[in-house]
C-alpha atoms as a PDB file:
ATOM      1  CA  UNK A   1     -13.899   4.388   3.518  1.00  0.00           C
ATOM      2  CA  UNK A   2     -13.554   2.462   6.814  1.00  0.00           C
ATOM      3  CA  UNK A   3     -15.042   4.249   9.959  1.00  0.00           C
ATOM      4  CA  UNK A   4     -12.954   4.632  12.742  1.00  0.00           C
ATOM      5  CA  UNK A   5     -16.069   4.527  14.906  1.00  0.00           C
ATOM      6  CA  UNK A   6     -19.473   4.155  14.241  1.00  0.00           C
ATOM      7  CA  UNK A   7     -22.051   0.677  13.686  1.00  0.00           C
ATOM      8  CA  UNK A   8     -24.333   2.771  11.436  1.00  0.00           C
ATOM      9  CA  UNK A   9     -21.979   3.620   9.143  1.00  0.00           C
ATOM     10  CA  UNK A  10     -19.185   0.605   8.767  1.00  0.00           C
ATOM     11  CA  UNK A  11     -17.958   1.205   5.254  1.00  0.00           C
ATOM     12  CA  UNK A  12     -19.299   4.743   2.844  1.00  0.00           C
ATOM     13  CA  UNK A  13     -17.922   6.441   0.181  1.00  0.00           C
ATOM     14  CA  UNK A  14     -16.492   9.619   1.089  1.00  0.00           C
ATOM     15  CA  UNK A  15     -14.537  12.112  -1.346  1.00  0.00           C
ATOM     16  CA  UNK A  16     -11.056  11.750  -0.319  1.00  0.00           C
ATOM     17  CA  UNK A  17      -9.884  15.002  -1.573  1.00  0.00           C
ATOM     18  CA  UNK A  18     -12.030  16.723   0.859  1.00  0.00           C
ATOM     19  CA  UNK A  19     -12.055  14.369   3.964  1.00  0.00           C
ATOM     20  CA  UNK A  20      -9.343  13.889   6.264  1.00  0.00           C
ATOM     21  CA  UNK A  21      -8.288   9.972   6.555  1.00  0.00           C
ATOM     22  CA  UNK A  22      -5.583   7.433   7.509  1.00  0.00           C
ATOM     23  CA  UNK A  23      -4.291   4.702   5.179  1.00  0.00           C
ATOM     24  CA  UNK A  24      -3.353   1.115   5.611  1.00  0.00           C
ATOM     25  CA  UNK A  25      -0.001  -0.621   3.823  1.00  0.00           C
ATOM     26  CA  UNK A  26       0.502  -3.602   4.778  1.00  0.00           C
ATOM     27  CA  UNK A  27       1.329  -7.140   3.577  1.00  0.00           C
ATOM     28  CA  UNK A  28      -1.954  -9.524   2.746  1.00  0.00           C
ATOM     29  CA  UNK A  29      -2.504 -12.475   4.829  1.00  0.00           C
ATOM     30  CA  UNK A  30      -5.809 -14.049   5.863  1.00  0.00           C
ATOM     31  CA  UNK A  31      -7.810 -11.033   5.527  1.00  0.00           C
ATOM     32  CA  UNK A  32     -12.002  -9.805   6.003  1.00  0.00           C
ATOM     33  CA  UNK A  33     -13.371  -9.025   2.416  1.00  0.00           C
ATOM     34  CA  UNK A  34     -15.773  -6.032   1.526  1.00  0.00           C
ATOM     35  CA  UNK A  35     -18.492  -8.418   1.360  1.00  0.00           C
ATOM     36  CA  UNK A  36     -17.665 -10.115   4.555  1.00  0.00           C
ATOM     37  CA  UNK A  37     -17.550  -6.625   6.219  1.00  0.00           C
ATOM     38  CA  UNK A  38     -20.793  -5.145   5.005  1.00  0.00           C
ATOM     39  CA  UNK A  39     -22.240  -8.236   5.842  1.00  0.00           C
ATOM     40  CA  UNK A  40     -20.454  -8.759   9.472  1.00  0.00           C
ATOM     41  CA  UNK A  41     -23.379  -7.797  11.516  1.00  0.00           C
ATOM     42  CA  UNK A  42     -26.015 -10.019   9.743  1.00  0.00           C
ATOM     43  CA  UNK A  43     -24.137 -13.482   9.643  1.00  0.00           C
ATOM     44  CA  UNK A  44     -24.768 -16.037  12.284  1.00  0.00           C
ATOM     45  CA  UNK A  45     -22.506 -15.582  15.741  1.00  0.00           C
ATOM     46  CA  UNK A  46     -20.297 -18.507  14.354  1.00  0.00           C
ATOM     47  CA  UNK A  47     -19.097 -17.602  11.554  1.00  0.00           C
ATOM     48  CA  UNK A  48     -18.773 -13.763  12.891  1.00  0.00           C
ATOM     49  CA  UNK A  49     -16.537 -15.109  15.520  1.00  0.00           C
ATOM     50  CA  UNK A  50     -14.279 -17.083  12.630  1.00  0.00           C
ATOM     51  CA  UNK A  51     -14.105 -14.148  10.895  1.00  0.00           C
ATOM     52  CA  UNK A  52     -12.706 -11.851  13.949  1.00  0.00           C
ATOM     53  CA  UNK A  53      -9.891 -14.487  14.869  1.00  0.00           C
ATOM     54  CA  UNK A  54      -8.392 -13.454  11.522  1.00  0.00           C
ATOM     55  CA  UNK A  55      -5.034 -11.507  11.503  1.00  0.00           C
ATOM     56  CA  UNK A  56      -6.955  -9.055   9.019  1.00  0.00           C
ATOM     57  CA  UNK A  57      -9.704  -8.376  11.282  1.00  0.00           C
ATOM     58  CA  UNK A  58      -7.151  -8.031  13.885  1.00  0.00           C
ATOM     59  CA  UNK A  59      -4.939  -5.248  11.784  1.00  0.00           C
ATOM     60  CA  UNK A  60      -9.048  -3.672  10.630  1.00  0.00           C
ATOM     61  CA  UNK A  61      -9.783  -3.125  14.680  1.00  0.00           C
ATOM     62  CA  UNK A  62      -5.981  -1.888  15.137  1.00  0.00           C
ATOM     63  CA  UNK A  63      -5.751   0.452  12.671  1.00  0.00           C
ATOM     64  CA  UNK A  64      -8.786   1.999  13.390  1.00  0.00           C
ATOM     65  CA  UNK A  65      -8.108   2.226  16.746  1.00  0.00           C
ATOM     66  CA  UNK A  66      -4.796   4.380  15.916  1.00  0.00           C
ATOM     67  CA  UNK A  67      -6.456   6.586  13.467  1.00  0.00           C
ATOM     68  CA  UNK A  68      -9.218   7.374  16.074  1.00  0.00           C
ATOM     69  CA  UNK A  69      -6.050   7.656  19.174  1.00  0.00           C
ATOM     70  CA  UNK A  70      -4.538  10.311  16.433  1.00  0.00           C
ATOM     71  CA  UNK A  71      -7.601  11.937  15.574  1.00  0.00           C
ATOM     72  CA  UNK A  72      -9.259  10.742  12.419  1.00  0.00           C
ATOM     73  CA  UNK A  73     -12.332   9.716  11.437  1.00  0.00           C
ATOM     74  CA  UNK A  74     -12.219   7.331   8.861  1.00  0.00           C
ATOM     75  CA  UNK A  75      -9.966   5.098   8.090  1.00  0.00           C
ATOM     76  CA  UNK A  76      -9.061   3.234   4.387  1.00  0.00           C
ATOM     77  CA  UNK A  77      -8.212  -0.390   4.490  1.00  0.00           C
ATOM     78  CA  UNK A  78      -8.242  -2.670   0.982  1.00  0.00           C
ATOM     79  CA  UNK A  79      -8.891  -5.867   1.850  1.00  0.00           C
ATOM     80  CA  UNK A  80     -12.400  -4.168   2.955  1.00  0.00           C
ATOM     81  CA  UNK A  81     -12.664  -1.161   1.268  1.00  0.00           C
ATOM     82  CA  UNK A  82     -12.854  -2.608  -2.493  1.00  0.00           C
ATOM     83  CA  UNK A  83     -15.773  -4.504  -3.437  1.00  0.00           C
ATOM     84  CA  UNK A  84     -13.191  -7.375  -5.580  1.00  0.00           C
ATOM     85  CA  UNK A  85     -16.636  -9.010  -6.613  1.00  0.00           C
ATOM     86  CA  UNK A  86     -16.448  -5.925  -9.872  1.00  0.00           C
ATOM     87  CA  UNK A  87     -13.792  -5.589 -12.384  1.00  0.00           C
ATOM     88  CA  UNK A  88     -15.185  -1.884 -12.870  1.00  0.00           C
ATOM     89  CA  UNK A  89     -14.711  -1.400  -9.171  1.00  0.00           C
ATOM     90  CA  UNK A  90     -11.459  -3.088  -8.772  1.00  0.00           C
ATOM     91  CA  UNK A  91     -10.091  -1.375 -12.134  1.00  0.00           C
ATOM     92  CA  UNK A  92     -11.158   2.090 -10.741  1.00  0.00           C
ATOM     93  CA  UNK A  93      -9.483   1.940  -7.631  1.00  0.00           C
ATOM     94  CA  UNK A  94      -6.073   0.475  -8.740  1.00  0.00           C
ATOM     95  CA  UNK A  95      -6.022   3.457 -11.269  1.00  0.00           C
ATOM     96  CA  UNK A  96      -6.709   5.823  -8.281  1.00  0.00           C
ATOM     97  CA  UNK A  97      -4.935   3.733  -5.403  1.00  0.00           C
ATOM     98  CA  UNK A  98      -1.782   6.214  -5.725  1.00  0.00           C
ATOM     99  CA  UNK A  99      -3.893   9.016  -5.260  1.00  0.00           C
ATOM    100  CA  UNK A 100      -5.614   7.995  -2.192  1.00  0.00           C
ATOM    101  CA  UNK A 101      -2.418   7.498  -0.634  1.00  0.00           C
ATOM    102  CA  UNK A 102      -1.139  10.566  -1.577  1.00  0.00           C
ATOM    103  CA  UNK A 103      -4.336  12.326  -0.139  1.00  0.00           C
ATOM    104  CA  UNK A 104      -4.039  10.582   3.286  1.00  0.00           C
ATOM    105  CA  UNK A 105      -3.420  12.790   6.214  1.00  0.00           C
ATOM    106  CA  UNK A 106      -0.980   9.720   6.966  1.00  0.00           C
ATOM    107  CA  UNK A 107      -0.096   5.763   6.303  1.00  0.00           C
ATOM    108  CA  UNK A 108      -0.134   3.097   8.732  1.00  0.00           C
ATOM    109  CA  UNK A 109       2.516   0.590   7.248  1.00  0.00           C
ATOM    110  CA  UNK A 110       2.064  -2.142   9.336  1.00  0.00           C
ATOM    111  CA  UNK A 111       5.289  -4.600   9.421  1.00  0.00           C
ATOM    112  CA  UNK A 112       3.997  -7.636  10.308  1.00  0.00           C
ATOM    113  CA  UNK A 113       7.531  -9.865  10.787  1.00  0.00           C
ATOM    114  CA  UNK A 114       9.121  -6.988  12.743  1.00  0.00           C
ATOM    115  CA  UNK A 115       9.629  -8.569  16.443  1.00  0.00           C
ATOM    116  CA  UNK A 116      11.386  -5.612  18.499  1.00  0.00           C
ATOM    117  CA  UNK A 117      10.531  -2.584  19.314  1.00  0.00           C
ATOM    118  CA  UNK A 118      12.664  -0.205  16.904  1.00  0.00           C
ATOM    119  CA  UNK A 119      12.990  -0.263  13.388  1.00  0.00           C
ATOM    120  CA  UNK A 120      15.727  -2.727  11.707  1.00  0.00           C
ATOM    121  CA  UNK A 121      18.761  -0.924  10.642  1.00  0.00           C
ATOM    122  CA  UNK A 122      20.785  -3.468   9.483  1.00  0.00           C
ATOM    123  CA  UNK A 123      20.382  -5.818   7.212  1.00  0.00           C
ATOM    124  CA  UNK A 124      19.380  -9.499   8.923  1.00  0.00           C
ATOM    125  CA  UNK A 125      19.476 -12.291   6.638  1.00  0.00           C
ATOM    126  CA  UNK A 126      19.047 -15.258   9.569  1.00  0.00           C
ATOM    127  CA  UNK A 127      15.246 -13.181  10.461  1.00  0.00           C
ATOM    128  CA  UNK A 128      14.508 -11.838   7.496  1.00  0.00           C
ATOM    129  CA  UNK A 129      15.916 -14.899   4.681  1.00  0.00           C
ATOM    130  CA  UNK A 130      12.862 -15.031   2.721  1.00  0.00           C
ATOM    131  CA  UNK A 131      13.203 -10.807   1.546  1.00  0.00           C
ATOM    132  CA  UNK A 132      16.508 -10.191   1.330  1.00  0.00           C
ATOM    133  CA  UNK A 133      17.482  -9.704   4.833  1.00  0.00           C
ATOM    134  CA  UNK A 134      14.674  -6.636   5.752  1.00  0.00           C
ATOM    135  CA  UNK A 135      11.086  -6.593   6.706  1.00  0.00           C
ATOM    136  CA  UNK A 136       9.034  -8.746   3.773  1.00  0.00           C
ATOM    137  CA  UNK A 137       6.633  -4.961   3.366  1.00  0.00           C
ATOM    138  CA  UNK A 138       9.934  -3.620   1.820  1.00  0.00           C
ATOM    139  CA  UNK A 139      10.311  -6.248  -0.964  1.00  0.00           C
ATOM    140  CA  UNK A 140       6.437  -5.993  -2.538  1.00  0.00           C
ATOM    141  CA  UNK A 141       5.521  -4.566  -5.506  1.00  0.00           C
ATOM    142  CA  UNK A 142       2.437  -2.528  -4.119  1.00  0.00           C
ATOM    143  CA  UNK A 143       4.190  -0.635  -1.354  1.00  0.00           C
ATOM    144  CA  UNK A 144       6.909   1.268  -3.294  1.00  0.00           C
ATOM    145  CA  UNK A 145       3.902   3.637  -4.145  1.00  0.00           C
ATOM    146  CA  UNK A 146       2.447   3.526  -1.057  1.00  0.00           C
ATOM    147  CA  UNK A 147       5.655   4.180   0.439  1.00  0.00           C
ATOM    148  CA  UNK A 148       6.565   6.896  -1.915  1.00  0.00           C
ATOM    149  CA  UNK A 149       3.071   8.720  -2.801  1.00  0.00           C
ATOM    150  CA  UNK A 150       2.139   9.223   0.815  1.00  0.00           C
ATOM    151  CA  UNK A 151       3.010  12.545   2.950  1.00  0.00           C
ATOM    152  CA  UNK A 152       3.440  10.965   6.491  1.00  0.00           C
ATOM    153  CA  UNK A 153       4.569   7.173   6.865  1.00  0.00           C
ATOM    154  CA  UNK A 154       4.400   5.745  10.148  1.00  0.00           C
ATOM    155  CA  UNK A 155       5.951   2.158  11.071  1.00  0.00           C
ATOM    156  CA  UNK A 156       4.800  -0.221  13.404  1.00  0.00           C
ATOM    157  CA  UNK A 157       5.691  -3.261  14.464  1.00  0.00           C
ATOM    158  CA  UNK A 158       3.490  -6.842  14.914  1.00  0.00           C
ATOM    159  CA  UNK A 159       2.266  -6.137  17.841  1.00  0.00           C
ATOM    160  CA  UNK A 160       1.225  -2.232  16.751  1.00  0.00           C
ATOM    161  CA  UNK A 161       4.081  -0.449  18.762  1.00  0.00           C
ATOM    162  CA  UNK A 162       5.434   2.311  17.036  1.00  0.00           C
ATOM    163  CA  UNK A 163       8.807   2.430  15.560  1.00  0.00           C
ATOM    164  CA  UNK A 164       9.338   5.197  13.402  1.00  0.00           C
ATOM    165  CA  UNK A 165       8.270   7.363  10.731  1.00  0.00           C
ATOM    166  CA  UNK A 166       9.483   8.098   7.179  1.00  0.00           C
ATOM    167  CA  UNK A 167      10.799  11.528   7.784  1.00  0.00           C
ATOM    168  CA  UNK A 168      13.188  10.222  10.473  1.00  0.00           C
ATOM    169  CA  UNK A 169      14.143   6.761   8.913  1.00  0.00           C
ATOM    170  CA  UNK A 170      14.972   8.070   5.115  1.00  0.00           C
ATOM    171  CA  UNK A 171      18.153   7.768   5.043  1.00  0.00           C
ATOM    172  CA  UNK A 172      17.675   4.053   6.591  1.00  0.00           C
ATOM    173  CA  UNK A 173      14.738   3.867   4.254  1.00  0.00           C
ATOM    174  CA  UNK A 174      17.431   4.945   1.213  1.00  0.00           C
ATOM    175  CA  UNK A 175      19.619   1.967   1.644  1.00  0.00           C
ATOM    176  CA  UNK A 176      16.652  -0.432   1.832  1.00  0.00           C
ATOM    177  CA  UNK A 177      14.818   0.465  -1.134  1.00  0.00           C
ATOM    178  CA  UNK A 178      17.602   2.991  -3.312  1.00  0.00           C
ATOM    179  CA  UNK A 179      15.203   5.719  -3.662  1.00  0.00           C
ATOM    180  CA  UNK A 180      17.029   9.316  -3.094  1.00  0.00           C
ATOM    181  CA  UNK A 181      16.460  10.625   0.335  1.00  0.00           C
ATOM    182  CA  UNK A 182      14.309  13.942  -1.343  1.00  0.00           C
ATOM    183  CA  UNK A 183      12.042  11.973  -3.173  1.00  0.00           C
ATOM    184  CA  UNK A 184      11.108   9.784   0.627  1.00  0.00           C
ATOM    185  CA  UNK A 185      10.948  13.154   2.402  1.00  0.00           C
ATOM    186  CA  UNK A 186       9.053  15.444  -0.323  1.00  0.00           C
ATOM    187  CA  UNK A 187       7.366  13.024  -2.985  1.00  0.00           C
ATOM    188  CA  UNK A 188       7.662  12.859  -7.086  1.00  0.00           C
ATOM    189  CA  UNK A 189       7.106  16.118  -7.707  1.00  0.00           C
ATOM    190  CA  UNK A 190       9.147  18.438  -9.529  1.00  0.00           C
ATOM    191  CA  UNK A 191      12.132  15.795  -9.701  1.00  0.00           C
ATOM    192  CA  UNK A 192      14.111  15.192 -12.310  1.00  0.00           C
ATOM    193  CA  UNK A 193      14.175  11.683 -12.749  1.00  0.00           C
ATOM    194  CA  UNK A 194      14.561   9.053 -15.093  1.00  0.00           C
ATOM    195  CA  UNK A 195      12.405   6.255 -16.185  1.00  0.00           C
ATOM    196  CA  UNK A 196      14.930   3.698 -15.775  1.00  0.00           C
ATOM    197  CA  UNK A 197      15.599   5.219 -12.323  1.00  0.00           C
ATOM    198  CA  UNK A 198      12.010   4.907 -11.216  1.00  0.00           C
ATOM    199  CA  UNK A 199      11.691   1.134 -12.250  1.00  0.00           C
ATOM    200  CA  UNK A 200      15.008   0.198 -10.876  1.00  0.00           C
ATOM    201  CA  UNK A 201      13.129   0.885  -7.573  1.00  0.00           C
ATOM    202  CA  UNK A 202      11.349  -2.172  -8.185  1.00  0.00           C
ATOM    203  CA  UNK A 203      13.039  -4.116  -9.414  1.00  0.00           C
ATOM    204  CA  UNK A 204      13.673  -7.002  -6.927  1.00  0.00           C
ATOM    205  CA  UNK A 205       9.724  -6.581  -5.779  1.00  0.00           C
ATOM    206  CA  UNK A 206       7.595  -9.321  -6.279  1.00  0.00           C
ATOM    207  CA  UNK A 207       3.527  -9.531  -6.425  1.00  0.00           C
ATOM    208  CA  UNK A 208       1.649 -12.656  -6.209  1.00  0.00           C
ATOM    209  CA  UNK A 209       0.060 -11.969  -9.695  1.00  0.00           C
ATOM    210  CA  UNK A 210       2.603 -11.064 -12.688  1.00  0.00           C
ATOM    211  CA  UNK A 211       0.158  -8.492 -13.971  1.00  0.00           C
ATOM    212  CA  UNK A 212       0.698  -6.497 -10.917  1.00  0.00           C
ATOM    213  CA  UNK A 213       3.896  -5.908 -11.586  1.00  0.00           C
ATOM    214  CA  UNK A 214       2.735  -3.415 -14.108  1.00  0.00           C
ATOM    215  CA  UNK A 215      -0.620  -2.384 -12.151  1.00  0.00           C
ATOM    216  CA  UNK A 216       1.681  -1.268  -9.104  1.00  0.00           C
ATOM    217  CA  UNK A 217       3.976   1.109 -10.931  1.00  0.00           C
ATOM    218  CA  UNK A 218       1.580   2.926 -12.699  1.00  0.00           C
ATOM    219  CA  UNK A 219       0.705   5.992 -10.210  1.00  0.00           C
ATOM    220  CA  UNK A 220       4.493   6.375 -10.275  1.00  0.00           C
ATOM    221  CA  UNK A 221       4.430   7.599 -13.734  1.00  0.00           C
ATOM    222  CA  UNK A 222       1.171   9.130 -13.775  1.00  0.00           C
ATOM    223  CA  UNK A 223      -0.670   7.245 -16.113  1.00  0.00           C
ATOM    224  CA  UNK A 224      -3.644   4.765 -16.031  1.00  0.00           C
ATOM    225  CA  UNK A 225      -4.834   1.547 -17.935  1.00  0.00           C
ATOM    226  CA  UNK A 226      -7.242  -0.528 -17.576  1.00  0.00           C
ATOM    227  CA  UNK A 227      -6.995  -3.699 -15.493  1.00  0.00           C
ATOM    228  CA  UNK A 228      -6.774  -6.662 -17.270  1.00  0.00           C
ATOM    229  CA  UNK A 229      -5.761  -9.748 -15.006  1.00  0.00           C
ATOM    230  CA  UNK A 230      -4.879 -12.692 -17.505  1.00  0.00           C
ATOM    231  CA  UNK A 231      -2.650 -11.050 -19.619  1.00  0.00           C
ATOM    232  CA  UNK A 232       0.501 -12.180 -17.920  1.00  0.00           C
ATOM    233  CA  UNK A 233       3.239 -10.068 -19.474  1.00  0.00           C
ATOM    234  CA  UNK A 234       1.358  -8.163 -21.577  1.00  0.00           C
ATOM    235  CA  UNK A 235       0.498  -5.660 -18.917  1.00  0.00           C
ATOM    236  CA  UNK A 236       3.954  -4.597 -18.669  1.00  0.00           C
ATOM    237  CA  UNK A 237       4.330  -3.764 -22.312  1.00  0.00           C
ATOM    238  CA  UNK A 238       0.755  -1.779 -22.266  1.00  0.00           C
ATOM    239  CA  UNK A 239       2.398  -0.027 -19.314  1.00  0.00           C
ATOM    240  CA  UNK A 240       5.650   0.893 -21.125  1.00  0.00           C
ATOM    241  CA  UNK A 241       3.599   2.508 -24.378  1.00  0.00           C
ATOM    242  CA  UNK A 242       0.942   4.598 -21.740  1.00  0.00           C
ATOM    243  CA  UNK A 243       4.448   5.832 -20.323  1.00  0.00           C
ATOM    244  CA  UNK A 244       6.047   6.618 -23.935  1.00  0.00           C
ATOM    245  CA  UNK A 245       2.903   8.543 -24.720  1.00  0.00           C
ATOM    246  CA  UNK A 246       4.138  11.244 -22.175  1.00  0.00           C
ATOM    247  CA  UNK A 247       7.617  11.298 -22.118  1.00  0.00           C
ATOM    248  CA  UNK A 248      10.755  11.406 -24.494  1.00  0.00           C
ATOM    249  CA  UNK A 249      12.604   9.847 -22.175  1.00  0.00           C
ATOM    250  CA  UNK A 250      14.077   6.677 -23.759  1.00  0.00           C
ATOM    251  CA  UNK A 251      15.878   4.773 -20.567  1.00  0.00           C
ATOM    252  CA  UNK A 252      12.623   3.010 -20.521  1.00  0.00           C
ATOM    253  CA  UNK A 253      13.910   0.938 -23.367  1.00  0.00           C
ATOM    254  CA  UNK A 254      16.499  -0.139 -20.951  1.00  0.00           C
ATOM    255  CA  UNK A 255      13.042  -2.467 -19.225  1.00  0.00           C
END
């Protein structure tokens, strides 16, 4: 977990059903690595200073900042958080990565192409060409979950002004991304819902690795695998048997 404040303790493991945190979502760019963090302090002043000219350090400091303006005490960012260096690591915290968002006392999603001060309403294909004409966060695989598992969502723009929270926006939020207005405002439980339904969500979401695909959707159906990056394809049909082995429902032969 990343401290909102504090030089002794930059990055610990906490237990996040018990602790109170924020959450980043985001979109990845040129970001500060766990190893790069822990080791922030010790490298010489040069390289330090390359490191905080980053956009990632930038969103680390900014997010932080906001979770200690609202009150928290930690923080969870991961680019930093997740030691990347250990499968066993990385594979652990994908299969729990919906559950830490779900646990967060709230969600930063920080939208880093949104200009103006209030959320975009309307569908802009001249600013937004690349992803379909809204805000590029909207159109990746890994934020339907984080988008979806978290209680509070709260928007801000590039420059870290706030424009909006999920409760407010859903049914803006509904005719971005099709998923029902209940399921923004009160999560996955206790809805009926297909399987076809929930992958139709992402459907036009793209991740930079085609494993991820699969990785990103599983906290959605409540099931876990473990990571296996090189399989290409393959990941999606483990995911479809994990999610046959608990339900009957057979519209996920329709992916």
């Amino acid at each position: 977990m990343q401290q909102a404040e504090s030089e002794q303790d930059i990055l610990k493991k906490l237990d996040d059903e018990t602790e109170s945190y924020a959450i980043l979502s985001h979109r990845w760019g040129a970001e500060v690595t766990y190893k790069e963090m822990i080791g922030l302090m010790r490298m010489e002043e040069w390289k330090r200073d390359q490191i905080k000219k980053r956009d990632g350090y930038q969103k680390i400091i900014k997010s932080c900042e906001q979770a200690k303006e609202d009150g928290y005490k930690w923080m969870w960012i991961d680019t930093c958080c997740i030691d990347k260096r250990s499968s066993a690591e990385l594979s652990e915290a994908i299969n729990a990565m919906y559950r830490w968002y779900q646990n967060a006392q709230v969600c930063y999603a920080y939208l880093n192409d949104v200009d103006e001060s209030v959320f975009p309403t309307e569908r802009d294909r001249s600013k937004f060409g690349q992803s379909n004409g809204w805000p590029e966060w909207f159109m990746r695989g890994w934020t339907l979950q984080e988008l979806i598992a978290p209680k509070q969502v709260e928007f801000f723009n590039k420059d870290w002004v706030p424009i909006g929270n999920k409760q407010h926006l859903a049914p803006v939020l509904t005719d971005i991304t099709k998923i029902p207005r209940e399921v923004l405002t009160n999560g996955l439980a206790g809805k009926r819902l297909s399987v076809a339904q929930i992958m139709s969500w992402a459907a036009e979401r793209k991740t930079e690795r085609v494993e991820d695909r699969a990785y990103s959707l599983m906290g959605l159906f409540g099931v876990k695998m473990p990571m296996l990056y090189g399989e290409g394809e393959n990941a999606f049909r483990r995911l479809q048997l994990e999610i046959i082995k608990e339900t009957s429902d057979h519209s996920i032969f329709a992916w």
